[in-house]
C-alpha atoms as a PDB file:
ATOM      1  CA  UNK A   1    -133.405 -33.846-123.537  1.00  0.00           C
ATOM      2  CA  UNK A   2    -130.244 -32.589-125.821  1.00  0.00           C
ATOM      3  CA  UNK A   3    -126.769 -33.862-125.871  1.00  0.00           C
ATOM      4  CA  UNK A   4    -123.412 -32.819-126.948  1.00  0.00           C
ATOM      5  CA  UNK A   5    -121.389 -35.602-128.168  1.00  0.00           C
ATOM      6  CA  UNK A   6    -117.755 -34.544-128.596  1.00  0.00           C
ATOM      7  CA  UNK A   7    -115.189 -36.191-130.885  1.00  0.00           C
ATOM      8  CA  UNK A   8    -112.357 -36.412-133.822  1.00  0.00           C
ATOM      9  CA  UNK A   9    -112.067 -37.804-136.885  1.00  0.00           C
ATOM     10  CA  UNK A  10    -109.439 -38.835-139.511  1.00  0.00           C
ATOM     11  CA  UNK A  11    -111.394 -37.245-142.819  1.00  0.00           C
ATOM     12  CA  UNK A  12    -109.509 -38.578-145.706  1.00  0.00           C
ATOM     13  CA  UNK A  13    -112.462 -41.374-146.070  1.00  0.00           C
ATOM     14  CA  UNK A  14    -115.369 -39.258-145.879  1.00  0.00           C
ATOM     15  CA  UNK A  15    -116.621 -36.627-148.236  1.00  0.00           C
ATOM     16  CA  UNK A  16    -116.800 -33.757-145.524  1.00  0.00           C
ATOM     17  CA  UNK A  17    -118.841 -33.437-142.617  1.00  0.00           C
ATOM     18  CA  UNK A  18    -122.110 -33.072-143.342  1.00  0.00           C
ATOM     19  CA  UNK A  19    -124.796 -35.787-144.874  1.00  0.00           C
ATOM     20  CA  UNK A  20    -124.321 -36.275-148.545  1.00  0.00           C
ATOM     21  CA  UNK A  21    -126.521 -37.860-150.675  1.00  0.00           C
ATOM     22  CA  UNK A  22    -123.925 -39.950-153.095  1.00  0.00           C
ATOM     23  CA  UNK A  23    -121.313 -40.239-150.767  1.00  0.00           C
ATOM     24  CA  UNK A  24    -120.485 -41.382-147.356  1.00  0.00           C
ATOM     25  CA  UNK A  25    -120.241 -38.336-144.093  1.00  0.00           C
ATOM     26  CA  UNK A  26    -118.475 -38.344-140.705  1.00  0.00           C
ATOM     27  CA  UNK A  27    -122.583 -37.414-139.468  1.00  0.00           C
ATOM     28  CA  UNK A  28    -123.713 -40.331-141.677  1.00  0.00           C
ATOM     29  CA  UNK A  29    -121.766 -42.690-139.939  1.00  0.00           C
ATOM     30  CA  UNK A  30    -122.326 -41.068-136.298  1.00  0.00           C
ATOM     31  CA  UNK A  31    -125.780 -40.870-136.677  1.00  0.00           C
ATOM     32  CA  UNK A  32    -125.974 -44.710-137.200  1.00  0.00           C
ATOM     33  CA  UNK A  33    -124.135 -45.801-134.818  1.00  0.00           C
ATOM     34  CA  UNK A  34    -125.944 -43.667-132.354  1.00  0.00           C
ATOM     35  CA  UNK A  35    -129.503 -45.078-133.777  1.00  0.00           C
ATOM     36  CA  UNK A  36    -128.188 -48.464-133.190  1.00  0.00           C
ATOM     37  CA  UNK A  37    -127.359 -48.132-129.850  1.00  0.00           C
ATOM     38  CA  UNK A  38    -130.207 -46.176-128.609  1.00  0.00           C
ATOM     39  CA  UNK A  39    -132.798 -48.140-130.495  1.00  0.00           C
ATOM     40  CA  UNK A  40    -133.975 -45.071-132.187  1.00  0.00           C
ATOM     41  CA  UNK A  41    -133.960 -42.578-135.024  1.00  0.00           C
ATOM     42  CA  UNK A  42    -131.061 -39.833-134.478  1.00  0.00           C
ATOM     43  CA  UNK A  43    -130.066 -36.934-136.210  1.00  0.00           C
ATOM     44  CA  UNK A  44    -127.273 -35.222-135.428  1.00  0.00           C
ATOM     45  CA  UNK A  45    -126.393 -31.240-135.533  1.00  0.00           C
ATOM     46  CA  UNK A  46    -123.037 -30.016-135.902  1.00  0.00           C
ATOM     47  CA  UNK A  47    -121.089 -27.235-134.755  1.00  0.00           C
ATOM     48  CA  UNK A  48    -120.006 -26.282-138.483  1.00  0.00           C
ATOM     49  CA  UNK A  49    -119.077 -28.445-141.429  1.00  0.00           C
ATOM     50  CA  UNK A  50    -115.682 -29.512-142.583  1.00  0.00           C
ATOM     51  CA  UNK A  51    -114.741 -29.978-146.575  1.00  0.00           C
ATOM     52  CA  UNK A  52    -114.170 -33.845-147.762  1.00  0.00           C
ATOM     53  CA  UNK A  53    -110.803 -34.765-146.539  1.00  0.00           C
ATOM     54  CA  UNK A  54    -110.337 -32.222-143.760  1.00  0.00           C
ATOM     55  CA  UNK A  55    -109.477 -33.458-140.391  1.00  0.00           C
ATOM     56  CA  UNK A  56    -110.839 -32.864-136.491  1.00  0.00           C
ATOM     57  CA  UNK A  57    -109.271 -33.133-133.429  1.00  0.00           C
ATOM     58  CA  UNK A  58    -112.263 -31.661-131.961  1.00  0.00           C
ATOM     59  CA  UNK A  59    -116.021 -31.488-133.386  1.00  0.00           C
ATOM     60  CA  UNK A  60    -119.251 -31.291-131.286  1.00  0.00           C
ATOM     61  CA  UNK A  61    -122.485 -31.955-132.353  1.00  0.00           C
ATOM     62  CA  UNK A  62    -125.951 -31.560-130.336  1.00  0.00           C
ATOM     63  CA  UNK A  63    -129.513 -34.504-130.614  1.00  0.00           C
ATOM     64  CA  UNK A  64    -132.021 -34.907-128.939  1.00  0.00           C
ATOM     65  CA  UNK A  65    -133.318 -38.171-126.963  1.00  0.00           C
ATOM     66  CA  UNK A  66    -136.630 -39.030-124.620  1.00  0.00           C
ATOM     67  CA  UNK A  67    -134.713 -41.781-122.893  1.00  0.00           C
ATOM     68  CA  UNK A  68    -132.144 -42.757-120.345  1.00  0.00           C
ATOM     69  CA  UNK A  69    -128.931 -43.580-121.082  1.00  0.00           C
ATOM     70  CA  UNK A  70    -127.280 -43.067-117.670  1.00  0.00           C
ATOM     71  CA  UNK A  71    -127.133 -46.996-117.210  1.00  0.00           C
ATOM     72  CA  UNK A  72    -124.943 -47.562-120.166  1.00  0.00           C
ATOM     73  CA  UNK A  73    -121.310 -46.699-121.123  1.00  0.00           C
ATOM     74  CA  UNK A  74    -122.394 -44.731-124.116  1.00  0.00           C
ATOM     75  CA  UNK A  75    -119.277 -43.754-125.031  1.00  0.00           C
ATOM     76  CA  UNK A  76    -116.949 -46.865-124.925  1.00  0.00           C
ATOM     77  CA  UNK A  77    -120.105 -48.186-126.834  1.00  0.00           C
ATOM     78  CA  UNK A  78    -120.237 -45.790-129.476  1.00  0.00           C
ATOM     79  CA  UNK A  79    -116.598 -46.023-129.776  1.00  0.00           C
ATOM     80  CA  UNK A  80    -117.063 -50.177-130.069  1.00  0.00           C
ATOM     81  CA  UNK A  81    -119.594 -49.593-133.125  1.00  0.00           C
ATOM     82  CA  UNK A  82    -117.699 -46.609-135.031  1.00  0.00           C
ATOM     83  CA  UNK A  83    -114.824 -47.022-137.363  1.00  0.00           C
ATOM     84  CA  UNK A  84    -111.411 -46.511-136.930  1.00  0.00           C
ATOM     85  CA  UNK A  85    -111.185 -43.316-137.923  1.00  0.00           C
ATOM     86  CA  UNK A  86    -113.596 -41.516-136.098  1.00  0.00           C
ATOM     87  CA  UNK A  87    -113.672 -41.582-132.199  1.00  0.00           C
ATOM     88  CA  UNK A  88    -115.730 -40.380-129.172  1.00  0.00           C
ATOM     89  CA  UNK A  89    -114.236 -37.932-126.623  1.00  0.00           C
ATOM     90  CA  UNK A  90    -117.575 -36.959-124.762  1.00  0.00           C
ATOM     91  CA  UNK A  91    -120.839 -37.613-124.569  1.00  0.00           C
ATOM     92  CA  UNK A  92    -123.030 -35.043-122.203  1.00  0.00           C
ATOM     93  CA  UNK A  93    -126.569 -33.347-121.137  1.00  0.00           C
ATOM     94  CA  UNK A  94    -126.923 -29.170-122.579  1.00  0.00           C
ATOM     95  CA  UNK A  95    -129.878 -26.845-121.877  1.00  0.00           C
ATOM     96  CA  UNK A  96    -132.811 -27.292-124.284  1.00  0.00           C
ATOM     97  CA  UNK A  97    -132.055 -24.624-126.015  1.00  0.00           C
ATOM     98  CA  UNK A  98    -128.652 -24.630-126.995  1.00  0.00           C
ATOM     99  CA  UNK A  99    -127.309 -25.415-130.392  1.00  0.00           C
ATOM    100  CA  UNK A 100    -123.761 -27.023-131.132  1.00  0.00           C
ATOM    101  CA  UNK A 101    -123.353 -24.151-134.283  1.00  0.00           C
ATOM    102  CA  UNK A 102    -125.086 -20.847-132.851  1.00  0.00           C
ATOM    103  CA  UNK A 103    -123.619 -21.002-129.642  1.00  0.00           C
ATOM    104  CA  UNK A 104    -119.819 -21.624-130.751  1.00  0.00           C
ATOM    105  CA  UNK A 105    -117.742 -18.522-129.764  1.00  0.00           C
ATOM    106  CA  UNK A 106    -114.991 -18.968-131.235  1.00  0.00           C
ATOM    107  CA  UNK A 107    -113.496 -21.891-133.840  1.00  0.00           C
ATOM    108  CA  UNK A 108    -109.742 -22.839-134.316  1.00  0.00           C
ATOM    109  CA  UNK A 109    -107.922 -24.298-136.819  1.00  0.00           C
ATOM    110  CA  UNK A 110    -104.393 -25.653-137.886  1.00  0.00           C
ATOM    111  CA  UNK A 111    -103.146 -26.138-141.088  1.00  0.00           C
ATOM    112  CA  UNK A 112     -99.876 -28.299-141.083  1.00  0.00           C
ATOM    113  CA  UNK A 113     -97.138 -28.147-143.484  1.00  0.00           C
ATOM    114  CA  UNK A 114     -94.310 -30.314-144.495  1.00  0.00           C
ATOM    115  CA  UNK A 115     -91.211 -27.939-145.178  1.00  0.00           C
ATOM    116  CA  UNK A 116     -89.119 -31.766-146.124  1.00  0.00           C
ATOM    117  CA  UNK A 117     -90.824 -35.179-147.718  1.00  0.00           C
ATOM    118  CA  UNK A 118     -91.801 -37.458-145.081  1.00  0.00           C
ATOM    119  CA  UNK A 119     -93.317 -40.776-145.458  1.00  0.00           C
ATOM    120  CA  UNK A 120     -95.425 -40.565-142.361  1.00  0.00           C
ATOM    121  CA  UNK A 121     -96.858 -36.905-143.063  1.00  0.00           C
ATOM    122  CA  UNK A 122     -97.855 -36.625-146.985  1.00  0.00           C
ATOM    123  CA  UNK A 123    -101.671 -37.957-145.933  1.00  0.00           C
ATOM    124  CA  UNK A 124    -101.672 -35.049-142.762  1.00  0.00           C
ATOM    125  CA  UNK A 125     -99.957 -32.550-144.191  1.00  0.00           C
ATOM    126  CA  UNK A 126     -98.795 -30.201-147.405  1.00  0.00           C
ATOM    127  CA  UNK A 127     -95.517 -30.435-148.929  1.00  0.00           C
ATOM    128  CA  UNK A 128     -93.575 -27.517-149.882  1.00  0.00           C
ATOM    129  CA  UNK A 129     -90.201 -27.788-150.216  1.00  0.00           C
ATOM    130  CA  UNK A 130     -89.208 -24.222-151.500  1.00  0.00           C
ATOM    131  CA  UNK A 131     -87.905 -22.222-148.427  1.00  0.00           C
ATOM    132  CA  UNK A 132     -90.536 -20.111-146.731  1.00  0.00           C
ATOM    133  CA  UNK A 133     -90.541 -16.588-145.661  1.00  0.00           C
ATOM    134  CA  UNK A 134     -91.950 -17.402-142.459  1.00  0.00           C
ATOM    135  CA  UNK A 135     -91.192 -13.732-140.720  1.00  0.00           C
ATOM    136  CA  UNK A 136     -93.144 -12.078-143.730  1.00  0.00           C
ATOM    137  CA  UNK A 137     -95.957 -14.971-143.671  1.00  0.00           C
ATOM    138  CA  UNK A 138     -96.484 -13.779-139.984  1.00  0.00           C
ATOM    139  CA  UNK A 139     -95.856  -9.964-141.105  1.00  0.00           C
ATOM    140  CA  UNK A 140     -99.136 -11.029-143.083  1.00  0.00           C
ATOM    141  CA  UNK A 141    -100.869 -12.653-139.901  1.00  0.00           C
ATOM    142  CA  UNK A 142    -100.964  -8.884-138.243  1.00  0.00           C
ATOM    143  CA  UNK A 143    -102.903  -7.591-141.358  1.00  0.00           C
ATOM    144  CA  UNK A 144    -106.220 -10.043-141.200  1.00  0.00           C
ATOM    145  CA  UNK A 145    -106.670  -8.440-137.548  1.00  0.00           C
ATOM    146  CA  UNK A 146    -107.304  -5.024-139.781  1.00  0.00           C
ATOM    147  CA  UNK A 147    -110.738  -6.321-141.595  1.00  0.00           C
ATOM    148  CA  UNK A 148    -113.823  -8.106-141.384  1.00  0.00           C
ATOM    149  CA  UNK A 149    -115.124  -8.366-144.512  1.00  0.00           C
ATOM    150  CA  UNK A 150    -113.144 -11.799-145.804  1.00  0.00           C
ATOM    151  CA  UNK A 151    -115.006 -12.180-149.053  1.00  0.00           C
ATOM    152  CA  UNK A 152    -111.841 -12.536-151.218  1.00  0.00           C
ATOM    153  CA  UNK A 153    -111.575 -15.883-149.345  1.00  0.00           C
ATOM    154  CA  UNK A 154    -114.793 -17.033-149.538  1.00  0.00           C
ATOM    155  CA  UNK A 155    -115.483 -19.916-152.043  1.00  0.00           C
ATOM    156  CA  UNK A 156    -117.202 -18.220-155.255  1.00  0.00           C
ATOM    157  CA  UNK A 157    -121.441 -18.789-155.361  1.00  0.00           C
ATOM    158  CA  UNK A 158    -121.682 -19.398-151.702  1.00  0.00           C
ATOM    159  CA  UNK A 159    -124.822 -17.786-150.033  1.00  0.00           C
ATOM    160  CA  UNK A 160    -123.929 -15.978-146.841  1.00  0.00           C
ATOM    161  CA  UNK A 161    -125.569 -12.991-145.078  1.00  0.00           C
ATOM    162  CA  UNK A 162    -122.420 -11.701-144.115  1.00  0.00           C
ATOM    163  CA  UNK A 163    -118.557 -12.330-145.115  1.00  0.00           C
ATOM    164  CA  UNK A 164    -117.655 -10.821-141.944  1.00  0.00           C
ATOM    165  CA  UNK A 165    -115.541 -12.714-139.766  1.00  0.00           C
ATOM    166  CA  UNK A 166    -113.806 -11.969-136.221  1.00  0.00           C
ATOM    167  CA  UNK A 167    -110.588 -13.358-136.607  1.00  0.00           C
ATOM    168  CA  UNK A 168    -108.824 -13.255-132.660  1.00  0.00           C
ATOM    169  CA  UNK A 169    -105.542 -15.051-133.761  1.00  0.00           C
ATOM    170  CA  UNK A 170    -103.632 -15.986-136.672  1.00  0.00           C
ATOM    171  CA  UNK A 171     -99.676 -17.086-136.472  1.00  0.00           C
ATOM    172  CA  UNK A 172     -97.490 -19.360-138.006  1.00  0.00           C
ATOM    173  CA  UNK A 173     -95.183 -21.870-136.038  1.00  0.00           C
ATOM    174  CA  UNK A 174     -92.034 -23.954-136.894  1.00  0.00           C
ATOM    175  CA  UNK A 175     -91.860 -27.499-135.325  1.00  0.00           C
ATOM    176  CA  UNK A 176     -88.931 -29.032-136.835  1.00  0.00           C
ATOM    177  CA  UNK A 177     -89.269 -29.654-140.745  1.00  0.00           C
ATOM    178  CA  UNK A 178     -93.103 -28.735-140.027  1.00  0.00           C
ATOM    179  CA  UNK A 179     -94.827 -25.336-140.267  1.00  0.00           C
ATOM    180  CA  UNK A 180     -98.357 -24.915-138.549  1.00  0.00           C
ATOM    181  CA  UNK A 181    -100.642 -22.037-138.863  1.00  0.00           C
ATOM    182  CA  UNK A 182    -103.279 -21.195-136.665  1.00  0.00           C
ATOM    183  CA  UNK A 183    -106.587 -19.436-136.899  1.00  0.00           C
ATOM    184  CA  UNK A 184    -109.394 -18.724-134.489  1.00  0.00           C
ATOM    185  CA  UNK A 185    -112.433 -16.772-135.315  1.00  0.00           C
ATOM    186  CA  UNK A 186    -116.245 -16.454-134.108  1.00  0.00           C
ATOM    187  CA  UNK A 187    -117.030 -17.957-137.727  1.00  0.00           C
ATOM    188  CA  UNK A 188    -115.592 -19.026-141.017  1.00  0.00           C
ATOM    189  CA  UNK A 189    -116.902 -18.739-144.767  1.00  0.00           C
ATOM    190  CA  UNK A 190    -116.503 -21.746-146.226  1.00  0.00           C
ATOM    191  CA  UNK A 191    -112.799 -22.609-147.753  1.00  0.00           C
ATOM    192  CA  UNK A 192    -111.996 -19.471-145.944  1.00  0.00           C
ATOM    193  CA  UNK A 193    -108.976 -20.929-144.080  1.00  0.00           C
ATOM    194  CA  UNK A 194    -107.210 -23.394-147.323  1.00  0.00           C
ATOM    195  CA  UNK A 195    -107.274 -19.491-148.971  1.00  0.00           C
ATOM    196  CA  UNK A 196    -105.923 -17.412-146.429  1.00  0.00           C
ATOM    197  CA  UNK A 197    -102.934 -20.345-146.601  1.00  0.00           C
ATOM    198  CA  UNK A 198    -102.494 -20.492-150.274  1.00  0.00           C
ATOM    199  CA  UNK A 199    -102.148 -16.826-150.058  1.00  0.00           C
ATOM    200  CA  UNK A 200     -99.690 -16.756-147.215  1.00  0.00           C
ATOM    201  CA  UNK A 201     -97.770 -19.421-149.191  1.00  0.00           C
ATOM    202  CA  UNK A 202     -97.833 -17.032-151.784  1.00  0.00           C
ATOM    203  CA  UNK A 203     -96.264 -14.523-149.276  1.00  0.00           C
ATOM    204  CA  UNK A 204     -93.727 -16.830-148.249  1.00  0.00           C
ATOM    205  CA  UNK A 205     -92.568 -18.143-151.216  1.00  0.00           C
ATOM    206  CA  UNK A 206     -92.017 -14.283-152.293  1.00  0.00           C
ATOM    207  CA  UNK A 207     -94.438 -14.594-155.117  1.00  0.00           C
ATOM    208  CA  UNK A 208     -96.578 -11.697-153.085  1.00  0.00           C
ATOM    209  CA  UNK A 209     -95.660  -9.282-150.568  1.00  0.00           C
ATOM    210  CA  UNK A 210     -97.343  -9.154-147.071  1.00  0.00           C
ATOM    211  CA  UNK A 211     -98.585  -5.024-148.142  1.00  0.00           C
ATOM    212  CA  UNK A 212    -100.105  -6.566-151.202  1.00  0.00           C
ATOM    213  CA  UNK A 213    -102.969  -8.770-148.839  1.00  0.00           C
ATOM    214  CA  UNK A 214    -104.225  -5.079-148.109  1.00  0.00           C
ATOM    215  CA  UNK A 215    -105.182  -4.955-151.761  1.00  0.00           C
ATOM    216  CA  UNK A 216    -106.497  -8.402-152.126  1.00  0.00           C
ATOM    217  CA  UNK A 217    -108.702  -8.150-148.749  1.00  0.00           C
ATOM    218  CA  UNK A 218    -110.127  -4.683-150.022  1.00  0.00           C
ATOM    219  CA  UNK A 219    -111.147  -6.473-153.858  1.00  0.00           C
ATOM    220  CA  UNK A 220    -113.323  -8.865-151.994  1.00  0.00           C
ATOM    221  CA  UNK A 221    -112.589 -10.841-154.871  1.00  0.00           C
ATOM    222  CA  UNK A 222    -111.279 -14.689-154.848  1.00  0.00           C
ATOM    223  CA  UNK A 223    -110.033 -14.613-157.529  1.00  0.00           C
ATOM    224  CA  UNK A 224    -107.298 -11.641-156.366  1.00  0.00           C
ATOM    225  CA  UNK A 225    -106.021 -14.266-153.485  1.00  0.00           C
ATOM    226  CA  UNK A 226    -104.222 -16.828-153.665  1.00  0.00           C
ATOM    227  CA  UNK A 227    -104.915 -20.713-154.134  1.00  0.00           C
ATOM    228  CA  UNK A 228    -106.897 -23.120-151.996  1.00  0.00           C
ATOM    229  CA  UNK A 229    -104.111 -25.567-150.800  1.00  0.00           C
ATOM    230  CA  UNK A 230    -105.032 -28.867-150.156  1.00  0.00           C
ATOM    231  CA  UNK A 231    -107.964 -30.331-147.361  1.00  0.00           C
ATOM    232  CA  UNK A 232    -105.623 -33.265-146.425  1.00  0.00           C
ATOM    233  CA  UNK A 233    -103.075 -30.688-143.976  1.00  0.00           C
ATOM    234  CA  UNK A 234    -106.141 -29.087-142.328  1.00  0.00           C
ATOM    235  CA  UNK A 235    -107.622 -29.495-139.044  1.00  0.00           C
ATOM    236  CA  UNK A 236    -110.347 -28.360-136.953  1.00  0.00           C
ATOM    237  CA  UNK A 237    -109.025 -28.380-133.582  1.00  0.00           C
ATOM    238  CA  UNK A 238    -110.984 -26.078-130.919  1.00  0.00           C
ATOM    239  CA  UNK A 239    -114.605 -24.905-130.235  1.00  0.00           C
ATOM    240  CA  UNK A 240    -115.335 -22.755-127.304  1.00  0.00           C
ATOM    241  CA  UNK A 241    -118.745 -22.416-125.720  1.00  0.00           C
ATOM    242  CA  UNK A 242    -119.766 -20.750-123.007  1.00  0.00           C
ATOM    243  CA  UNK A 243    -119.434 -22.553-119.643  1.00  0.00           C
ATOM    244  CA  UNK A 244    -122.741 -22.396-119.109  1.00  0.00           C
ATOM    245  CA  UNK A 245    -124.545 -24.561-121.578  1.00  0.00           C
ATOM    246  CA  UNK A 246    -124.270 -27.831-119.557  1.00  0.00           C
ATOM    247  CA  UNK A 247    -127.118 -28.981-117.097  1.00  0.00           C
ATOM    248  CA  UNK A 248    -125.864 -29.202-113.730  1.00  0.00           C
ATOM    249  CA  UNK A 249    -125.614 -32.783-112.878  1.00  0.00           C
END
């Protein structure tokens, strides 16, 4: 049978995501504690892969398992075996078939930043004290709904068959002295969203002008965007599936 086991993480102590071999994963750590409890080998399958030191308030993840586990808590024990920093929402049965990163509609993301120091935020978010243009940041927003083809934000050397992405929101926020944008597409290439927010800090900082991402965007070069601000102020925060993935209980 195949499960989805939902859940969030704090990333600054893990090198991404995904299995590394040098240096300790959030799938590393999942998988064990999910091999200890069922008494077997489990790998895991996620729904995408977040960069060391990137945050989720919501990541799924799909494996597969012969047994029964309906007699035991499985997720207050999974939770009693996994660190701090990485918790279980969810754990429950799919269809055979589905997988937690081909089915994913959509993604969403935030990136949070600090417009004033704060002690309590410089691990969870970005610190830029320089006013921000946040009308013309947004002004900026309106133009990624114009293209597909995001290869100017793509990390350099990465092997895709496609840089096209279906971005369905993008919009920035002010929450007291913090800014949040978000992002939701079917997919992401990968630093994709750190980019698009160097370059809209570019925007807002006046350093660029919102027409001038029409020219970046067309030279489907990275090097024409802006910088890749830090991993420590982003978050993965959504995934949408279809409704009807789960087996009827």
């Amino acid at each position: 049978m195949r499960f989805f086991i939902e859940l969030s993480y704090n990333g600054k102590a893990y090198h991404g995501w995904q299995n590394q071999p040098n240096a300790i994963s959030v799938q590393e750590v999942v998988e064990k504690a999910l091999s200890t409890i069922l008494k077997t080998e489990i790998a895991i399958m996620g729904a995408g892969r977040t960069d060391a030191g990137v945050h989720a308030s919501q990541m799924f993840a799909h494996f597969d398992f012969e047994g029964d586990f309906k007699n035991i808590d499985i997720v207050y024990k999974l939770n009693s075996f996994l660190p701090k920093d990485i918790a279980v929402i969810s754990v429950f049965e799919v269809k055979p078939e589905i997988h937690a990163r081909f089915y994913a509609v959509s993604r969403t993301y935030h990136y949070k930043i600090s417009t004033s120091k704060n002690v309590f935020d410089y691990d969870f978010a970005y610190e830029v004290q320089q006013p921000l243009d946040v009308e013309a940041m947004n002004e900026a927003c309106k133009i990624l709904f114009q293209y597909k083809d995001f290869q100017c934000f793509s990390k350099s050397n990465t092997e895709v068959k496609t840089y096209n992405c279906d971005i369905k929101e993008a919009f920035w926020t002010q929450h007291s002295n913090q800014l949040i944008f978000t992002i939701t597409a079917d997919r992401f290439l990968r630093n994709m969203v750190r980019a698009v927010v160097g370059t809209m800090v570019n925007i807002g900082l006046g350093k660029l002008k919102s027409e001038d991402l029409h020219k970046i965007i067309a030279s489907k070069n990275r090097s024409e965007a802006g910088f890749s601000v830090p991993a420590h102020g982003l978050y993965l925060v959504k995934i949408v599936y279809p409704e009807t993935i789960k087996v009827e209980s």
